[in-house]
C-alpha atoms as a PDB file:
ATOM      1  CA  UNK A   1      86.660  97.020 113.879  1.00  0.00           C
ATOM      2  CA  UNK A   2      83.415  94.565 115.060  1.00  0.00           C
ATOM      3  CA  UNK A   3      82.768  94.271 110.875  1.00  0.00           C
ATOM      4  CA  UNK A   4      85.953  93.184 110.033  1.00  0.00           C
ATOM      5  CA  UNK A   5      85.808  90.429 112.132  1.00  0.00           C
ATOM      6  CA  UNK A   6      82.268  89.297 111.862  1.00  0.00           C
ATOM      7  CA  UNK A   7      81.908  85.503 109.559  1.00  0.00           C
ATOM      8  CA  UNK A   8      78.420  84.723 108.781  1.00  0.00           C
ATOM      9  CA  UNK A   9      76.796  81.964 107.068  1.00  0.00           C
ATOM     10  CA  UNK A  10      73.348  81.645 105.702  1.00  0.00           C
ATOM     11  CA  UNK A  11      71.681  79.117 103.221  1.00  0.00           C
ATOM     12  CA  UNK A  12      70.228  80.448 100.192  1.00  0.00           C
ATOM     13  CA  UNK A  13      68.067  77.515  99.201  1.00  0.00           C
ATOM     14  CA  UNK A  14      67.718  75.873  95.427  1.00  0.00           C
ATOM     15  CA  UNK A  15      65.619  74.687  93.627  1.00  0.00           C
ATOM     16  CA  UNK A  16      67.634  71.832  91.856  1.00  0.00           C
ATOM     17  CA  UNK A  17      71.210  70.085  93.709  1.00  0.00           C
ATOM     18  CA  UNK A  18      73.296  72.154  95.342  1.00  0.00           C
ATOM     19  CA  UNK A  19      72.699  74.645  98.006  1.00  0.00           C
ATOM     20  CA  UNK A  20      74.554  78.219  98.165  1.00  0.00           C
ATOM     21  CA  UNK A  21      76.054  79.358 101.375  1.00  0.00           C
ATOM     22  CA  UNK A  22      76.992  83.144 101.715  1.00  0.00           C
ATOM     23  CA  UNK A  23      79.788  83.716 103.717  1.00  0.00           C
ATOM     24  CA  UNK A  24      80.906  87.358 105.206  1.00  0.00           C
ATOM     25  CA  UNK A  25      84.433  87.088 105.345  1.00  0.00           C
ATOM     26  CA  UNK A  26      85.742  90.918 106.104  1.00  0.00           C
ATOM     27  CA  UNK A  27      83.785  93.046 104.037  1.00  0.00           C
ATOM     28  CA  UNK A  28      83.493  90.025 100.896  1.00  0.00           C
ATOM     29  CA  UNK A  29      80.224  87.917 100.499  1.00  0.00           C
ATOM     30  CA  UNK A  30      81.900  84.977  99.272  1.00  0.00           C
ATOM     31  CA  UNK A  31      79.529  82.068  97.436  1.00  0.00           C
ATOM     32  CA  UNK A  32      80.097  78.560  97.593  1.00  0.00           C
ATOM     33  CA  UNK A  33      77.752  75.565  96.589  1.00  0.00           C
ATOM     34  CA  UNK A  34      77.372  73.199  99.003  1.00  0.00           C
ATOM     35  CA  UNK A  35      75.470  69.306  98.976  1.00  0.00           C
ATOM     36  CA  UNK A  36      75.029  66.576 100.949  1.00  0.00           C
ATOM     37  CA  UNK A  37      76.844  63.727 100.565  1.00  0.00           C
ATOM     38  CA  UNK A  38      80.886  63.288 101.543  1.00  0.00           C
ATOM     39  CA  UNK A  39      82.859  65.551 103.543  1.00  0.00           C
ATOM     40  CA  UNK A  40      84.402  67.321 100.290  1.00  0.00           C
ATOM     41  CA  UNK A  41      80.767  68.675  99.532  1.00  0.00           C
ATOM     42  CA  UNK A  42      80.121  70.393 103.206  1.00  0.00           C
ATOM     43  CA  UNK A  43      80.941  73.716 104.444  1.00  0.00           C
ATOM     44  CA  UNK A  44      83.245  73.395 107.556  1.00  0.00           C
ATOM     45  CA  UNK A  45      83.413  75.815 110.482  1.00  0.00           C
ATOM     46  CA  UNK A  46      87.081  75.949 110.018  1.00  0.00           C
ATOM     47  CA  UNK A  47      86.905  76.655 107.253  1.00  0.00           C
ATOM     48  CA  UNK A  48      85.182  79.983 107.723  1.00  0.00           C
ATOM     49  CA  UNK A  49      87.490  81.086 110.599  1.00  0.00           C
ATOM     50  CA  UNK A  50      90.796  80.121 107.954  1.00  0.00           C
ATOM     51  CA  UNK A  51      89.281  82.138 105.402  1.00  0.00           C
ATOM     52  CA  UNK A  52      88.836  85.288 107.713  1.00  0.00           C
ATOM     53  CA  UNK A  53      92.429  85.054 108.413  1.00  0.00           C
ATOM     54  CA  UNK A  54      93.492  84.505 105.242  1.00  0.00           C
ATOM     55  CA  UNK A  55      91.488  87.697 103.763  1.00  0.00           C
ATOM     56  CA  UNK A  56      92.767  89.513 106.667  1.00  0.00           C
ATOM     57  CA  UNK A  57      96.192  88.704 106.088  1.00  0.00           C
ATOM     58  CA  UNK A  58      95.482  88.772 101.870  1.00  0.00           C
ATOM     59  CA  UNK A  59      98.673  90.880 100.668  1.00  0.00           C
ATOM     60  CA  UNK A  60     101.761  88.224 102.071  1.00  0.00           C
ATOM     61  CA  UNK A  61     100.083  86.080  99.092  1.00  0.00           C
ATOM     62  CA  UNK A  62     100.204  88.663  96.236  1.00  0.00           C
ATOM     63  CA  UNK A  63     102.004  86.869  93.897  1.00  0.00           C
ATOM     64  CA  UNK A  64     102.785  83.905  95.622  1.00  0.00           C
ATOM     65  CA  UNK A  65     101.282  80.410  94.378  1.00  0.00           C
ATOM     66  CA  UNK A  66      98.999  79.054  97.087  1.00  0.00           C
ATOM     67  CA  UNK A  67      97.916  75.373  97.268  1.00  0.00           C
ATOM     68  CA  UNK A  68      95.003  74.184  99.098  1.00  0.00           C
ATOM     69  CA  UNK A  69      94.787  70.526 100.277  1.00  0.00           C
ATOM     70  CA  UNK A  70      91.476  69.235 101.121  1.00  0.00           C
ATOM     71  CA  UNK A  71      89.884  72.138  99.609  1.00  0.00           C
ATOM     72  CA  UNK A  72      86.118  70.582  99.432  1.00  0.00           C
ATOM     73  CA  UNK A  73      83.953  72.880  98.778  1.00  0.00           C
ATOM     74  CA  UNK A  74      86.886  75.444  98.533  1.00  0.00           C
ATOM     75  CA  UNK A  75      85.850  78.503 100.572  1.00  0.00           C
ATOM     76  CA  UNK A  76      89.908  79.175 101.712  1.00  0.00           C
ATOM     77  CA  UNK A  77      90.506  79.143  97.714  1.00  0.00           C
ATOM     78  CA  UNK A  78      87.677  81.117  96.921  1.00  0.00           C
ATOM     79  CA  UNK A  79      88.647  83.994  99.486  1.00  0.00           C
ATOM     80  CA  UNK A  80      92.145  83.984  98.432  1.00  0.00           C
ATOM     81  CA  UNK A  81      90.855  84.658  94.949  1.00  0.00           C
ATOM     82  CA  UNK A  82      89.034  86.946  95.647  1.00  0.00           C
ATOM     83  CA  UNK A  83      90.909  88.951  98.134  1.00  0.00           C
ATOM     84  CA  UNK A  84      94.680  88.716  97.455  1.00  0.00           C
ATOM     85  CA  UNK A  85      96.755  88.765  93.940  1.00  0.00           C
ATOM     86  CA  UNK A  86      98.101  85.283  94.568  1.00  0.00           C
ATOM     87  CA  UNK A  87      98.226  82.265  92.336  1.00  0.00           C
ATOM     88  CA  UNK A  88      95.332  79.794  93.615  1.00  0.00           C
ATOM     89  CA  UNK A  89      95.537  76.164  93.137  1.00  0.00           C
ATOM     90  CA  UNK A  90      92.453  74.062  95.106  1.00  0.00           C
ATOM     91  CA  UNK A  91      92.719  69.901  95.067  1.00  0.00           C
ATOM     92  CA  UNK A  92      91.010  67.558  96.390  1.00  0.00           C
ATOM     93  CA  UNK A  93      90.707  63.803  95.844  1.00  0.00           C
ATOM     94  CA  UNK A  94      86.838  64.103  96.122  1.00  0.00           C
ATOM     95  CA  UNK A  95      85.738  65.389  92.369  1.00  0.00           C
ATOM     96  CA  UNK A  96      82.316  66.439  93.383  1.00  0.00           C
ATOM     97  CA  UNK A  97      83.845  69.159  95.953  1.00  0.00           C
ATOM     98  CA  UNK A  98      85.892  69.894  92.969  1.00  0.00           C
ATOM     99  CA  UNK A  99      82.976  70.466  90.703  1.00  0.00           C
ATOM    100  CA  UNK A 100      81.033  72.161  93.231  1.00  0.00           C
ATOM    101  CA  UNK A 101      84.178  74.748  93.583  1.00  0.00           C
ATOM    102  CA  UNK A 102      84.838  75.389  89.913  1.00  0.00           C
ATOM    103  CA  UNK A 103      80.994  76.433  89.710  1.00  0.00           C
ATOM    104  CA  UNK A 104      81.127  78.564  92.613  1.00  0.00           C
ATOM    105  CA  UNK A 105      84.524  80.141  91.002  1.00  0.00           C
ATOM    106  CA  UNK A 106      82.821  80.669  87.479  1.00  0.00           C
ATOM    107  CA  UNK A 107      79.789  82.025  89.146  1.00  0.00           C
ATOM    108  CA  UNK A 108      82.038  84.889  90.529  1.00  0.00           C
ATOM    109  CA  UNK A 109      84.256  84.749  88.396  1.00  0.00           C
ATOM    110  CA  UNK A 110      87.084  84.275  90.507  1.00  0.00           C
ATOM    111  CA  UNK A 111      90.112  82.872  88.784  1.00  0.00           C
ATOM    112  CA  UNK A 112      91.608  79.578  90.298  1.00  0.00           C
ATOM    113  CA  UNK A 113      92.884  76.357  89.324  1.00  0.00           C
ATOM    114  CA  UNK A 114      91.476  72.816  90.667  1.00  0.00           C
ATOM    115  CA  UNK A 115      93.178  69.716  90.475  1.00  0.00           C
ATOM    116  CA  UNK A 116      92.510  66.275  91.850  1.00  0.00           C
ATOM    117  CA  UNK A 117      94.971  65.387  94.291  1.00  0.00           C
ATOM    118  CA  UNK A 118      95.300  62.243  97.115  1.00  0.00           C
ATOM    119  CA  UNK A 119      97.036  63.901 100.248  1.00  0.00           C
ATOM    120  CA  UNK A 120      97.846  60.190 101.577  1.00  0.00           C
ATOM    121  CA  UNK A 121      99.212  59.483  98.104  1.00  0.00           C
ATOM    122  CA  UNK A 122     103.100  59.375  96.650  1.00  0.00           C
ATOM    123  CA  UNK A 123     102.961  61.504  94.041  1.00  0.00           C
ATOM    124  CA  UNK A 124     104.756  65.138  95.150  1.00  0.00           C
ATOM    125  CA  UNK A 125     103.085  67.708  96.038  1.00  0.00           C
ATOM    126  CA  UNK A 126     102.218  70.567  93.109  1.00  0.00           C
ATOM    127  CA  UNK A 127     104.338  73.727  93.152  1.00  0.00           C
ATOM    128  CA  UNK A 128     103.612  75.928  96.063  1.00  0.00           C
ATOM    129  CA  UNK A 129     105.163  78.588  97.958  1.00  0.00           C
ATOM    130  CA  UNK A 130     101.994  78.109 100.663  1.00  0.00           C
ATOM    131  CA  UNK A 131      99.973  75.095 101.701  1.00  0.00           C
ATOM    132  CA  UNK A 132      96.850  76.018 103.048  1.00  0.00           C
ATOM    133  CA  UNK A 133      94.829  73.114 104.904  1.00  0.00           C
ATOM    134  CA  UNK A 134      91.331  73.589 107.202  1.00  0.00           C
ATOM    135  CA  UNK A 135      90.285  70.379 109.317  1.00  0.00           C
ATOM    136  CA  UNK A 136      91.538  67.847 106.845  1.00  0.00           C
ATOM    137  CA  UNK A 137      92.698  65.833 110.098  1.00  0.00           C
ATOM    138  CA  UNK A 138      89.516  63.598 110.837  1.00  0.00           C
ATOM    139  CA  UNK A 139      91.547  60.331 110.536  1.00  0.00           C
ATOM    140  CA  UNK A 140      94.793  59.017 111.792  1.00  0.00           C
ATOM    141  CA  UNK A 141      95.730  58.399 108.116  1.00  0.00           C
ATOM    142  CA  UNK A 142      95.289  62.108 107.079  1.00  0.00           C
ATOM    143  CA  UNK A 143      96.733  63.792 109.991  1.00  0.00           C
ATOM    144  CA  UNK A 144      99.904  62.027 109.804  1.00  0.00           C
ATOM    145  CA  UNK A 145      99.571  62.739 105.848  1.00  0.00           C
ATOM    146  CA  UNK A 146      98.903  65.629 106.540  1.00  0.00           C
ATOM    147  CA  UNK A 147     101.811  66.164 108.655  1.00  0.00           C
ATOM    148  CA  UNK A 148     103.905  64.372 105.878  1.00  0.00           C
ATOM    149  CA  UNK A 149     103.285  67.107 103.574  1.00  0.00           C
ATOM    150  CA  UNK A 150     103.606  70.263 105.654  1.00  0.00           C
ATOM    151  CA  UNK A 151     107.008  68.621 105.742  1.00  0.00           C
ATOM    152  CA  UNK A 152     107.769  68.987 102.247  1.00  0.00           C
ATOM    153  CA  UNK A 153     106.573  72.175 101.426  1.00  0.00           C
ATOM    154  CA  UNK A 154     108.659  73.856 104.503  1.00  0.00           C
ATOM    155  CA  UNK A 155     111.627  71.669 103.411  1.00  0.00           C
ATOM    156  CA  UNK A 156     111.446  73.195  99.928  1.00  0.00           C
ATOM    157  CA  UNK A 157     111.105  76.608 101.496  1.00  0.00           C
ATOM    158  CA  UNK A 158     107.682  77.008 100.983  1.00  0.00           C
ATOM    159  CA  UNK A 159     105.296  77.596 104.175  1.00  0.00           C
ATOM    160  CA  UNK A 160     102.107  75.542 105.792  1.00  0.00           C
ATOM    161  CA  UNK A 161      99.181  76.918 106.875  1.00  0.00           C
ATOM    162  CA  UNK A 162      96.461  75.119 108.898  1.00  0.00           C
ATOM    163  CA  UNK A 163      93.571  75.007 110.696  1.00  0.00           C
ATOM    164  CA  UNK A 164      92.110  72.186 112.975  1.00  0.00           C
ATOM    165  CA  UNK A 165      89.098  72.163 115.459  1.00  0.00           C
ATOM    166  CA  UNK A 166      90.761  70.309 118.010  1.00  0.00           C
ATOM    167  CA  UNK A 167      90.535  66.747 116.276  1.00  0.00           C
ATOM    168  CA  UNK A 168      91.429  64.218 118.546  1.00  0.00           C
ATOM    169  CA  UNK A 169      94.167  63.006 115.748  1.00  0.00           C
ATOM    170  CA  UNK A 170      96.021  67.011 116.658  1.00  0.00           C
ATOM    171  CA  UNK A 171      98.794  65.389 118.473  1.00  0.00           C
ATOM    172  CA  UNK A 172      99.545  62.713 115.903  1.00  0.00           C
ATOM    173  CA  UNK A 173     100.047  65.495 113.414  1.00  0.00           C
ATOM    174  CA  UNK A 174     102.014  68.172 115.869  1.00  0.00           C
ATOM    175  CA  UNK A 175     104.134  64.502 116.952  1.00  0.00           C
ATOM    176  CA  UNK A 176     105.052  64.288 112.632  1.00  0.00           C
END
């Protein structure tokens, strides 16, 4: 089915701070806000290609609680709220992704939670039955964090999901 699998981006200009992206993820226009600055306020090819997979795929998180690290500007969140039943929890450490998420979330009214969270730091990861990650590996220190984490949520039971671009830091996290 050539519409199914069809992810398309366009920039909706405004007027005042952030821009809106559209992006066709299976038969869902899915809005997020989008601003220049750090990585956490940027829409990320991998993003888009996670997101058709995860709407594709929707129903294995009905009910389940799904945690996205990294989430900046949150489009993996957003499409799991929107297409599947599950439990949605974005963080980030950056708070303007953050803020730029919750708008897009009230704006279509999509109901997830957002909470600031350092991947490289000690504190446990939130309750999860599924980590979701999209090219959060651009460092040494996150990929092996990263790594670190997918760790824990597998040796709780839970399951990791991620997507890279072909980072040059891939191997440090496959070697974790």
């Amino acid at each position: 089915r050539a519409a199914t699998a069809q992810c398309l981006c366009r920039c909706v200009p405004s007027r005042a701070g952030p821009s809106q992206q559209l992006v066709c993820v299976e038969q869902r226009r899915i809005a997020i806000l989008e601003a220049h600055g750090t990585y956490a306020t940027r829409l990320w090819h991998s993003s888009v290609v996670l997101s058709r997979w995860l709407a594709s795929n929707a129903a294995a998180f009905d009910g389940r609680t799904v945690l996205e690290l990294g989430c900046g500007t949150g489009l993996c969140s957003l499409t799991l709220a929107a297409a599947s039943r599950a439990h949605v929890v974005a963080s980030d450490e950056d708070e303007a992704g953050l803020a730029l998420l919750r708008r897009s979330a009230e704006q279509q009214a999509l109901p997830l939670e957002t909470c600031h969270f350092d991947v490289c730091g000690n504190a446990p990861l939130p309750a999860a039955d599924w980590l979701v990650a999209s090219d959060v590996c651009y460092t040494p220190q996150l990929a092996d964090a990263l790594a670190r984490r997918c760790v824990e949520i597998l040796a709780r039971g839970g399951c990791a999901l991620v997507a890279d671009p072909g980072r040059p830091t891939r191997r440090l996290f496959q070697a974790v």
